[in-house]
Protein backbone atom coordinates (compact mmCIF):
# COMPACT_ATOMS: atom_id res chain seq x y z
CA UNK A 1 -14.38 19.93 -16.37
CA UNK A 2 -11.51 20.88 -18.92
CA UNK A 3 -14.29 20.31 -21.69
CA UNK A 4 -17.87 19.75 -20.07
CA UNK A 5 -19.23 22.31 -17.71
CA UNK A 6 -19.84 20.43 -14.26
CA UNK A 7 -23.38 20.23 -13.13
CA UNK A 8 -23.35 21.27 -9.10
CA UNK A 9 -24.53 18.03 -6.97
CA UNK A 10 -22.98 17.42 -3.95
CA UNK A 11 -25.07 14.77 -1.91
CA UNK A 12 -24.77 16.18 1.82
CA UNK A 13 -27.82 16.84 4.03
CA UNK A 14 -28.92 19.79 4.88
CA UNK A 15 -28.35 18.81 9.18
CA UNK A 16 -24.54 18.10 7.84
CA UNK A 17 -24.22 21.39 6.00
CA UNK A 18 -25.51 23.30 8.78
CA UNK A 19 -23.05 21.39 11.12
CA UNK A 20 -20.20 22.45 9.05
CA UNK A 21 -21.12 26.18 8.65
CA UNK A 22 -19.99 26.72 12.26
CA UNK A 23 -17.42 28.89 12.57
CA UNK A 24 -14.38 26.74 13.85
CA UNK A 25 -14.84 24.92 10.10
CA UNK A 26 -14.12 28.20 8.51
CA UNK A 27 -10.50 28.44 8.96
CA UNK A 28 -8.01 27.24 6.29
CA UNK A 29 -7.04 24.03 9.12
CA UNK A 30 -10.10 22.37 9.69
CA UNK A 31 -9.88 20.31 6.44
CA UNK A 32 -7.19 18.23 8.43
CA UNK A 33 -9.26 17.96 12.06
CA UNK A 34 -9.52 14.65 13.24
CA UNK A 35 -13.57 15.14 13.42
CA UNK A 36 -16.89 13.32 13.28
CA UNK A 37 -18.38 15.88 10.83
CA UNK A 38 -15.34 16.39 8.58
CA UNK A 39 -14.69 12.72 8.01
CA UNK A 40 -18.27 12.13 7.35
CA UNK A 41 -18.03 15.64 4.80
CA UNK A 42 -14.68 13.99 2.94
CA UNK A 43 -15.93 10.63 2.23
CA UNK A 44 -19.77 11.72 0.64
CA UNK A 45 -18.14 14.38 -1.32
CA UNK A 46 -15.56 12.40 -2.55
CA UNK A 47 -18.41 9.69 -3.36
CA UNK A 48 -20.32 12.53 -5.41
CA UNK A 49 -17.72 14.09 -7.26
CA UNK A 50 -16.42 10.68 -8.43
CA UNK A 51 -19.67 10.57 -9.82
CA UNK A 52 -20.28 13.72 -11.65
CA UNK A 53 -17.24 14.11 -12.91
CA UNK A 54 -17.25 10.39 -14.87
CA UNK A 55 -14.53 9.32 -12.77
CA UNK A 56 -12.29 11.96 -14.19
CA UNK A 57 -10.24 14.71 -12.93
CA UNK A 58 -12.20 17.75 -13.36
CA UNK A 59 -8.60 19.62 -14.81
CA UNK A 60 -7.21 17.38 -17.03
CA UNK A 61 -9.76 15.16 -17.63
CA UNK A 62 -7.44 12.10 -17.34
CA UNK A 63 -9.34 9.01 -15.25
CA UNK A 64 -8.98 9.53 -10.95
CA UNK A 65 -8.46 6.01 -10.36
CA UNK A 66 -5.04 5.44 -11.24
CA UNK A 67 -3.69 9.03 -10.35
CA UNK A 68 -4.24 9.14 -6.49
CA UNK A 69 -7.05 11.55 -6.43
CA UNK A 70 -7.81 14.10 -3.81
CA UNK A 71 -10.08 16.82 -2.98
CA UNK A 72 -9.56 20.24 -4.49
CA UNK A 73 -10.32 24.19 -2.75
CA UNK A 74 -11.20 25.69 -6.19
CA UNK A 75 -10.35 29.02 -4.36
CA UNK A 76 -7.70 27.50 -2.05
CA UNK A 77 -7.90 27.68 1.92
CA UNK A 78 -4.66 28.41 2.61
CA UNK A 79 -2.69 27.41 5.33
CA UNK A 80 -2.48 28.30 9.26
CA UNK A 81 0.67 30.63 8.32
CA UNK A 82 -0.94 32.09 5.11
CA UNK A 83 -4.78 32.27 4.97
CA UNK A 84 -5.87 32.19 1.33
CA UNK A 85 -10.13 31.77 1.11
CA UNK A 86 -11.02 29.77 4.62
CA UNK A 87 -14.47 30.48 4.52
CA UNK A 88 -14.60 28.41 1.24
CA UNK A 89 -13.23 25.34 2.99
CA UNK A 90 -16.15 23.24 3.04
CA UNK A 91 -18.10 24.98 0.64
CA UNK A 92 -19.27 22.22 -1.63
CA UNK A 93 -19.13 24.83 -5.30
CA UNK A 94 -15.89 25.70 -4.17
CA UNK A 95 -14.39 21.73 -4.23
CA UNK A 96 -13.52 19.17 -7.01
CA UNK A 97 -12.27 15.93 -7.05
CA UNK A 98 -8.22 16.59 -8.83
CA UNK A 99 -5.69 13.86 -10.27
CA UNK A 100 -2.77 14.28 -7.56
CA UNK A 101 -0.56 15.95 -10.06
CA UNK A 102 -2.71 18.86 -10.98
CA UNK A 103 -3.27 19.48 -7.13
CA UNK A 104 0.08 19.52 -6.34
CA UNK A 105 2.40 21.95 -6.17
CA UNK A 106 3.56 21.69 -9.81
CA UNK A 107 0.56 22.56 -10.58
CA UNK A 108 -1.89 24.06 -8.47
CA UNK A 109 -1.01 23.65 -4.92
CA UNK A 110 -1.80 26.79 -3.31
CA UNK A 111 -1.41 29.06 -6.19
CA UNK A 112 -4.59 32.01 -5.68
CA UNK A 113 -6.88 31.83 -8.19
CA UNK A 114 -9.41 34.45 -7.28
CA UNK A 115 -8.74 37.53 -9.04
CA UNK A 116 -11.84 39.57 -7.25
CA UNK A 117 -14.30 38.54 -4.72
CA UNK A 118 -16.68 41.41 -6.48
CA UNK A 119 -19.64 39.96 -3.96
CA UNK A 120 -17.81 38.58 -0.97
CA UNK A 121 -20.38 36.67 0.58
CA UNK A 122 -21.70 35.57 -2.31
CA UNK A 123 -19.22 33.02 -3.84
CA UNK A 124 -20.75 32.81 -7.56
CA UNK A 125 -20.08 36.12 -8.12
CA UNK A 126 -16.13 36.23 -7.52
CA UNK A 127 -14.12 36.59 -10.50
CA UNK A 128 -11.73 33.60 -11.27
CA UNK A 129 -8.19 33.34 -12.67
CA UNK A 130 -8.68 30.01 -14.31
CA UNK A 131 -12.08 28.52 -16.20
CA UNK A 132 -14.13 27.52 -13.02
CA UNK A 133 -15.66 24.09 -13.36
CA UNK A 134 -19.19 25.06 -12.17
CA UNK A 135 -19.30 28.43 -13.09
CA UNK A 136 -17.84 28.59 -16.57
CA UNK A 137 -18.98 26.60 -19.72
CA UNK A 138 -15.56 25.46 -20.84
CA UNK A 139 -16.53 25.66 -24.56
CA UNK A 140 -16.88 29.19 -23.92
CA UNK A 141 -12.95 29.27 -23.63
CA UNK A 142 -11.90 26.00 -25.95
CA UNK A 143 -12.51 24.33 -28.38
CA UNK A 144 -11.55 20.58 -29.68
CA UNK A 145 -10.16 20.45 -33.25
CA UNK A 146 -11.20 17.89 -35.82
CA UNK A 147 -9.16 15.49 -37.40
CA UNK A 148 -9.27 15.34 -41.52
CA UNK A 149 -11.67 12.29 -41.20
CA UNK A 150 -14.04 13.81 -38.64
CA UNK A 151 -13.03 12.59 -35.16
CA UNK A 152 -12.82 15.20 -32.25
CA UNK A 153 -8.74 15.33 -31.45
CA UNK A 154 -7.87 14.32 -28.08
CA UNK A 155 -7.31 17.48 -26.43
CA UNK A 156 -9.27 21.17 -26.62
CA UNK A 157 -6.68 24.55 -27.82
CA UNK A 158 -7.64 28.03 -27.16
CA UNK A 159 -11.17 28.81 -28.87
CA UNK A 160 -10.92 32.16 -31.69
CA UNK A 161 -12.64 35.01 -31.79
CA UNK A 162 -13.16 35.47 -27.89
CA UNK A 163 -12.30 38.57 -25.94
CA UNK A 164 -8.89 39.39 -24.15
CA UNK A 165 -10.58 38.63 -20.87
CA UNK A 166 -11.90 35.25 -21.68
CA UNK A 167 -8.26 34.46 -23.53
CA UNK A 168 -6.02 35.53 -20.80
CA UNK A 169 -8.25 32.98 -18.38
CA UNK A 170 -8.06 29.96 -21.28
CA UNK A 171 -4.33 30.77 -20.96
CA UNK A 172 -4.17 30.76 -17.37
CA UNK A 173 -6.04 27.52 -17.15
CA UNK A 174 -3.54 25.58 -19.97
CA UNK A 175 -0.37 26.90 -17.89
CA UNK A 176 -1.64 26.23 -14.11
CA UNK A 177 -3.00 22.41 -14.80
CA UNK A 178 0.12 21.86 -17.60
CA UNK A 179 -2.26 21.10 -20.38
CA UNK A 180 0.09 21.66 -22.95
CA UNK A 181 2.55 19.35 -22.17
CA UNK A 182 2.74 15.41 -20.82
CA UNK A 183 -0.94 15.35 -20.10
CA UNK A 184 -1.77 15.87 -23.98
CA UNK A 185 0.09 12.70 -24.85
CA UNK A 186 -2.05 10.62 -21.89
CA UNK A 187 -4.85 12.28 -22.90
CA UNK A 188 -4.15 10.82 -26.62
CA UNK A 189 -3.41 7.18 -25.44
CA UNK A 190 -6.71 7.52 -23.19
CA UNK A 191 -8.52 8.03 -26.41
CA UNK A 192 -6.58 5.67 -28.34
CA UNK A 193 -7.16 2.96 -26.16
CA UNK A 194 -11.24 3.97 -26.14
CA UNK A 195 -11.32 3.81 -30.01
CA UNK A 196 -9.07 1.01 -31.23
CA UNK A 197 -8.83 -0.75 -27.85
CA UNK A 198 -7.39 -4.29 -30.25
CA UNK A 199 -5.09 -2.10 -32.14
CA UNK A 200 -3.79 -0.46 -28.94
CA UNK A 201 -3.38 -4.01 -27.74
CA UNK A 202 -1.19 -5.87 -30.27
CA UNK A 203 0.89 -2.52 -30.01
CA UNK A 204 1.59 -3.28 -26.32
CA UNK A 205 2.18 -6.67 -26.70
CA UNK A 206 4.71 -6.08 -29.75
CA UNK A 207 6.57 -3.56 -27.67
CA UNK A 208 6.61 -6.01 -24.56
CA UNK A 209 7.92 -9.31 -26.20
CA UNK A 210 10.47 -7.27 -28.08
CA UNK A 211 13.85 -8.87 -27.71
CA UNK A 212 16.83 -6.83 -29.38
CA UNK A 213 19.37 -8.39 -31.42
């Protein structure tokens, strides 16, 4: 996640991970085949990564719920016309659960975010582009500033001191998901509304009675 390491869990069974390691699921269009085994795939990952991830999009950190989630290719499949990384289509390390906007194609979409596969059958070695959610401790790359009185702000900036390398992928990750713009100010009411839920409240219901002159 943006600010918490994910912890790798992904709930299927070994029989199912076996079935899906045949070759015909390891092309960039079997994610949309109307099948037995990749229904059953969708709907226990999507189960698991709900739950590891707190209900939140494992980008932006804003709650799944109310943003139309969907499953995410870390290192995207591709398409039929433009292979990206098939083999990683139902590779549980390589999938999240995403808020619609930062898997879409304002965001992420398709965009390739392997920069080197330096062990290419061996997917934890690859070099990534952005901060990788299982791979990379976040707070390796960010860090969230404190407020005069103490409390954590609502949103992680680049962390100092750290190398070019581990900069230019901080940077990467801020422009890909947007993090600098809109999403800061939800991720401020999100926190708002956890801390001085009442306060947050009487605000709303000021702003909705309000009748101008």
């Amino acid at each position: 996640m943006y600010t918490r390491r994910l912890i790798y869990q992904h709930g299927i069974s070994r029989q199912l991970l076996k079935r899906m390691s045949d070759e015909k699921y390891k092309v960039a269009d079997a994610w949309s085949l109307d099948d037995a085994n990749v229904k059953e795939f969708k709907e226990k990952m999507k189960k698991k990564l709900m739950e590891i991830q707190d209900g939140k999009c494992a980008y932006c950190e804003l709650p799944l719920l109310s943003r139309n989630p969907e499953i995410d290719h870390i290192a995207p499949k591709g398409g039929k016309r433009r292979a990206l990384h098939p083999e990683c289509t139902f590779l549980p390390f390589n999938l999240v659960y995403s808020c619609h906007n930062c898997n879409s194609t304002i965001c992420k979409g398709q965009k390739d975010t392997v920069l080197s596969k330096n062990g290419k059958h061996n997917y934890r070695k690859w070099t990534f582009k952005i901060v990788h959610p299982y791979i990379d401790d976040p707070m390796d790359y960010f860090e969230v500033p404190v407020s005069s009185n103490g409390e954590k702000r609502a949103y992680p900036v680049i962390k100092k001191g750290i190398d070019i390398e581990h900069k230019n992928k901080a940077k990467e990750t801020i422009k890909m998901f947007g993090l600098d713009g809109e999403k800061i100010l939800e991720l401020a009411k999100e926190q708002l509304a956890m801390r001085q839920p009442e306060e947050l409240q009487r605000i709303i219901e000021e702003i909705s009675s309000h009748r101008p002159d």
